[in-house]
C-alpha atoms as a PDB file:
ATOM      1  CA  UNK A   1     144.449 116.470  26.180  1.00  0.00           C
ATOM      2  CA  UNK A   2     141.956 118.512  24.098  1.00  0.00           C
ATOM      3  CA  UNK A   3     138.587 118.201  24.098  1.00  0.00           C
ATOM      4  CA  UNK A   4     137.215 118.146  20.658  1.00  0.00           C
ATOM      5  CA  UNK A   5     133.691 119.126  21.167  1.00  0.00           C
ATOM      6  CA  UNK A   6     134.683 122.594  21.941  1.00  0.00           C
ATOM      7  CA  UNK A   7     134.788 125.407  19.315  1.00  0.00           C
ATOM      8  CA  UNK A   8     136.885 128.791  19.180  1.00  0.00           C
ATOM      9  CA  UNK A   9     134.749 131.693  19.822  1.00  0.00           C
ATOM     10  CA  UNK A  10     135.972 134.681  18.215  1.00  0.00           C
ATOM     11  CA  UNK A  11     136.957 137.947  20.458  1.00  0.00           C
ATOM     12  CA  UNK A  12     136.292 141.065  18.513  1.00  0.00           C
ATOM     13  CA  UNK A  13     136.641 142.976  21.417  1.00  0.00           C
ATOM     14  CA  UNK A  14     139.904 144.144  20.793  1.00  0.00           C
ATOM     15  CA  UNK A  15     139.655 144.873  17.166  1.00  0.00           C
ATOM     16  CA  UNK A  16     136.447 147.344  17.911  1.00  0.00           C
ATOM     17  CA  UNK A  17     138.675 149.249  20.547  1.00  0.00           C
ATOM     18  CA  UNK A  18     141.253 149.243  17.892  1.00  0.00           C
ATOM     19  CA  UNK A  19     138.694 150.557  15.404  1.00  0.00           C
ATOM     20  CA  UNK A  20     137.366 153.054  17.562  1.00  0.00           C
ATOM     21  CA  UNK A  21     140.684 154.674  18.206  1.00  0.00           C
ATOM     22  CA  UNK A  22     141.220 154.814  14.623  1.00  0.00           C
ATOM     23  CA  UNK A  23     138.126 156.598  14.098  1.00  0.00           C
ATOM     24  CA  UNK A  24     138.786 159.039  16.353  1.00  0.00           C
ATOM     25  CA  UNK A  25     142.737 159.925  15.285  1.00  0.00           C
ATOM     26  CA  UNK A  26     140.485 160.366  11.471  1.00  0.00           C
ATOM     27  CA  UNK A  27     138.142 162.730  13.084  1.00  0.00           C
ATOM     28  CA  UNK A  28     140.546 164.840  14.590  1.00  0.00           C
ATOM     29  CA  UNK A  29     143.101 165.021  11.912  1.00  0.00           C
ATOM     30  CA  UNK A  30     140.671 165.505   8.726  1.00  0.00           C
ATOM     31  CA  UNK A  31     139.788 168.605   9.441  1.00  0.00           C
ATOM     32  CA  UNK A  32     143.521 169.998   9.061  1.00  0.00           C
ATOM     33  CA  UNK A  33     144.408 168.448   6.136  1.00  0.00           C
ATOM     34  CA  UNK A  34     145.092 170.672   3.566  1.00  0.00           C
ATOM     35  CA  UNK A  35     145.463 170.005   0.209  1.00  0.00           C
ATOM     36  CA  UNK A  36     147.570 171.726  -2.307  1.00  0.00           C
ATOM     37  CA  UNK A  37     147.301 171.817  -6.006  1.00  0.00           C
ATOM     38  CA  UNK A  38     150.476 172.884  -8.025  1.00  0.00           C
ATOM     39  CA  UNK A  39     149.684 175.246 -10.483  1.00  0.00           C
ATOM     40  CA  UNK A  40     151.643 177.073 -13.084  1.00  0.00           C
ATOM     41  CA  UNK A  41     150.735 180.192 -14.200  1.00  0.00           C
ATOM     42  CA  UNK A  42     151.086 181.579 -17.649  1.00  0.00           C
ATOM     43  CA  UNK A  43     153.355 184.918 -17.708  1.00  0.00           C
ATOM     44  CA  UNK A  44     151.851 187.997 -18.047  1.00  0.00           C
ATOM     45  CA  UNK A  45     153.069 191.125 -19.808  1.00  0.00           C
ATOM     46  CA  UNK A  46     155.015 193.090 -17.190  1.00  0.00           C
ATOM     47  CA  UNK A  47     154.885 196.434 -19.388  1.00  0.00           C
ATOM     48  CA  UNK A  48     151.177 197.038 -19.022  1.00  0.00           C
ATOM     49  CA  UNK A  49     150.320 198.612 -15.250  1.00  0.00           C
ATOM     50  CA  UNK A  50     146.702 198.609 -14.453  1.00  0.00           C
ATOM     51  CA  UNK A  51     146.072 202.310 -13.486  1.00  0.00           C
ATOM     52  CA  UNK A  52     144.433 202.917 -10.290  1.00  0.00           C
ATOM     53  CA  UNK A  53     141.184 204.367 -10.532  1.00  0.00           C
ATOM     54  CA  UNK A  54     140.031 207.349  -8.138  1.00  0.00           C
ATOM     55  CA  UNK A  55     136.893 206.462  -6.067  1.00  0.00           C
ATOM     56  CA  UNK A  56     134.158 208.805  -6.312  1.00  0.00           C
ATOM     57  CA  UNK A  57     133.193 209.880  -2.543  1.00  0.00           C
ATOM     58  CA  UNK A  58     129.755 211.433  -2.111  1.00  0.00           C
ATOM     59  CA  UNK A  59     128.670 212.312   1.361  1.00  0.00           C
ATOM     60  CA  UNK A  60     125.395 213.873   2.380  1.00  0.00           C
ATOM     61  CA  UNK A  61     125.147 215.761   5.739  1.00  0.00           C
ATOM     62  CA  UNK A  62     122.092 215.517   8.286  1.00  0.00           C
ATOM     63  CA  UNK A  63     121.138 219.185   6.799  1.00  0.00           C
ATOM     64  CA  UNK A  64     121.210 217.525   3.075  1.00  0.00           C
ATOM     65  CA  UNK A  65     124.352 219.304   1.946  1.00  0.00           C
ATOM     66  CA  UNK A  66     125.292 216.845  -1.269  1.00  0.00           C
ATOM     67  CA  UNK A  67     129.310 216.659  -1.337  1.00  0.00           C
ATOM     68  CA  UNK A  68     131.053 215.059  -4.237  1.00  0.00           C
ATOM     69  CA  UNK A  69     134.679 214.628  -3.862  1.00  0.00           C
ATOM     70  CA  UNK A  70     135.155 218.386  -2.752  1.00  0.00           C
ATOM     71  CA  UNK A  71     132.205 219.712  -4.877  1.00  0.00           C
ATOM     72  CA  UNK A  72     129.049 221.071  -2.958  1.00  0.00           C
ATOM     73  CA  UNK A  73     125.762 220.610  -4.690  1.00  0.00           C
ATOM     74  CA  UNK A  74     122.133 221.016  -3.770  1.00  0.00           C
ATOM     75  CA  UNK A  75     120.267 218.167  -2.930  1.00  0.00           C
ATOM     76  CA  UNK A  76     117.391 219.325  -4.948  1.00  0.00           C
ATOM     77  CA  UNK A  77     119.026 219.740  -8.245  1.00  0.00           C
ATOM     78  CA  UNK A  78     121.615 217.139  -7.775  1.00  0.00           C
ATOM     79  CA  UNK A  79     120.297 214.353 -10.226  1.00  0.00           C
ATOM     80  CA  UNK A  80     120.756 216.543 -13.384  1.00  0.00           C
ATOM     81  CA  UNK A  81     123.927 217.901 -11.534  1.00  0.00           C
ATOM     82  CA  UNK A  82     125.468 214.506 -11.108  1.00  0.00           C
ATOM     83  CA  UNK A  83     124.678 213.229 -14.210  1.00  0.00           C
ATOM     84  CA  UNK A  84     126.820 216.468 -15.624  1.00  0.00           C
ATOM     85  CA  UNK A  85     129.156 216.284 -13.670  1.00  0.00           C
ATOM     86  CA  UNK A  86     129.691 211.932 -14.042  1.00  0.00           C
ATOM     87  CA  UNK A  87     130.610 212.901 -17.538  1.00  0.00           C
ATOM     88  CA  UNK A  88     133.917 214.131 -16.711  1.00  0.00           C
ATOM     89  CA  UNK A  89     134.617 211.002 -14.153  1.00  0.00           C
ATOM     90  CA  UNK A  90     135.685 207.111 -15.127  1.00  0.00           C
ATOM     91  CA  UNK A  91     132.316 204.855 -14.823  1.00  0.00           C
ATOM     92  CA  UNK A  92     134.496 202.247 -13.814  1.00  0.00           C
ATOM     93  CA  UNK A  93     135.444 203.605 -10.524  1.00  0.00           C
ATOM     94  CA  UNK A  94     133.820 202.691  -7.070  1.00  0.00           C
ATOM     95  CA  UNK A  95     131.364 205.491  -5.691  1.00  0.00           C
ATOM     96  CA  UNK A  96     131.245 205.696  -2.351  1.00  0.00           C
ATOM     97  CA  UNK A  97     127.865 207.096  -0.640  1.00  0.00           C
ATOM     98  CA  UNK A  98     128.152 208.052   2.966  1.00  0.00           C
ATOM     99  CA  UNK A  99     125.024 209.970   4.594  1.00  0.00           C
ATOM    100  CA  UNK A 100     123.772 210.737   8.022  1.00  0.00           C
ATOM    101  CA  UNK A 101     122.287 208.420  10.319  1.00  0.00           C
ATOM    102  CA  UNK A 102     119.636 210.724  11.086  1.00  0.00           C
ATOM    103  CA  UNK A 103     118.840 211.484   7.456  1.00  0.00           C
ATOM    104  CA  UNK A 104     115.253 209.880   5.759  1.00  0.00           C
ATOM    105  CA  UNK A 105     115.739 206.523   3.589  1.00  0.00           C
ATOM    106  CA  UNK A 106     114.087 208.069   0.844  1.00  0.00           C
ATOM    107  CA  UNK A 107     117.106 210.128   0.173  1.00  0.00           C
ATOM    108  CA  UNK A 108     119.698 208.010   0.508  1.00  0.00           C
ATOM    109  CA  UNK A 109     118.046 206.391  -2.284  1.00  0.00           C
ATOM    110  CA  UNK A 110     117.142 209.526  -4.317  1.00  0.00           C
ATOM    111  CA  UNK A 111     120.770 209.737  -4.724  1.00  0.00           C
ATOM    112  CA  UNK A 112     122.081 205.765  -5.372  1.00  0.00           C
ATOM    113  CA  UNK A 113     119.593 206.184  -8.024  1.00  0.00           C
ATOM    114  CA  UNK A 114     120.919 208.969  -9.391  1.00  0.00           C
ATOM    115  CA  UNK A 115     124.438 207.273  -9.438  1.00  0.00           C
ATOM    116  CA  UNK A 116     122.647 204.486 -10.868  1.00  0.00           C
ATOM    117  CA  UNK A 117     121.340 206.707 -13.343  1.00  0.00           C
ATOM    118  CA  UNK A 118     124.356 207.998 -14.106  1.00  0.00           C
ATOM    119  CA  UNK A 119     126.230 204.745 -15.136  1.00  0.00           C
ATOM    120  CA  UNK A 120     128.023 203.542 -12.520  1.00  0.00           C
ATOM    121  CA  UNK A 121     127.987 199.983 -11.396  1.00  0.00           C
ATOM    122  CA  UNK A 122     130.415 199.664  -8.522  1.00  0.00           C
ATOM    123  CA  UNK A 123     127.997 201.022  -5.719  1.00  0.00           C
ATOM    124  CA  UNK A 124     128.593 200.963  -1.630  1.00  0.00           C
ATOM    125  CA  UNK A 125     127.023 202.531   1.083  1.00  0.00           C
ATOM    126  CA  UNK A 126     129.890 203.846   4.173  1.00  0.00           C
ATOM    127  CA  UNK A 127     128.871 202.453   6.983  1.00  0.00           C
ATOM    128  CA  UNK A 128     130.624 202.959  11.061  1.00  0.00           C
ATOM    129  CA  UNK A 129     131.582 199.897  11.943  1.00  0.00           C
END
């Protein structure tokens, strides 16, 4: 009835397809998993705000009119000027620089120097965009 002589061969066909289908369910689904980590908080004191600070805007035109805020200064004199008139302003706020496209490098820089100079640390350049 059986023949002895004969041994099982092993089929791993079907477990490679099986594998291979695994694989692929991983691939797509392990990119959205997202894991979240409970975390409590400690409370904070609810009776001290955090006052807004005022940005400082400065804008230069393409004839090099220095603005600052609604101040007009010379572009000449304005690295004494600006250190002056920073005195009066919070060195913690955010200067904003915007200047002509047309106007040279050189005194775009002049003037982030001067606000460098100055004290402040919280520097950007406007851009369009």
């Amino acid at each position: 009835m059986y023949d002895w002589d004969e041994k099982p061969e092993l089929n791993i066909t079907p477990l490679v397809d099986v594998m291979l289908v695994l694989l692929a369910i991983l691939m797509v689904i392990a990119p959205n998993i997202i894991y979240e980590e409970k975390i409590k908080l400690p409370q904070g004191s609810t009776t001290q705000q955090l006052s807004k600070i005022p940005p400082v805007h400065i804008s230069i035109d393409k004839d090099k009119n220095v603005k600052i805020n609604k101040d007009n200064f010379l572009l000449l004199s304005f690295i004494d000027n600006f250190y002056l008139y920073s005195n009066k302003l919070n060195k913690k706020a955010t200067v904003l620089i915007s200047a002509d496209k047309t106007l040279d490098y050189g005194v775009v820089m002049s003037i982030l120097a001067a606000v460098k100079q100055a004290g402040f640390t919280e520097v950007s350049l406007a851009t369009n965009g």
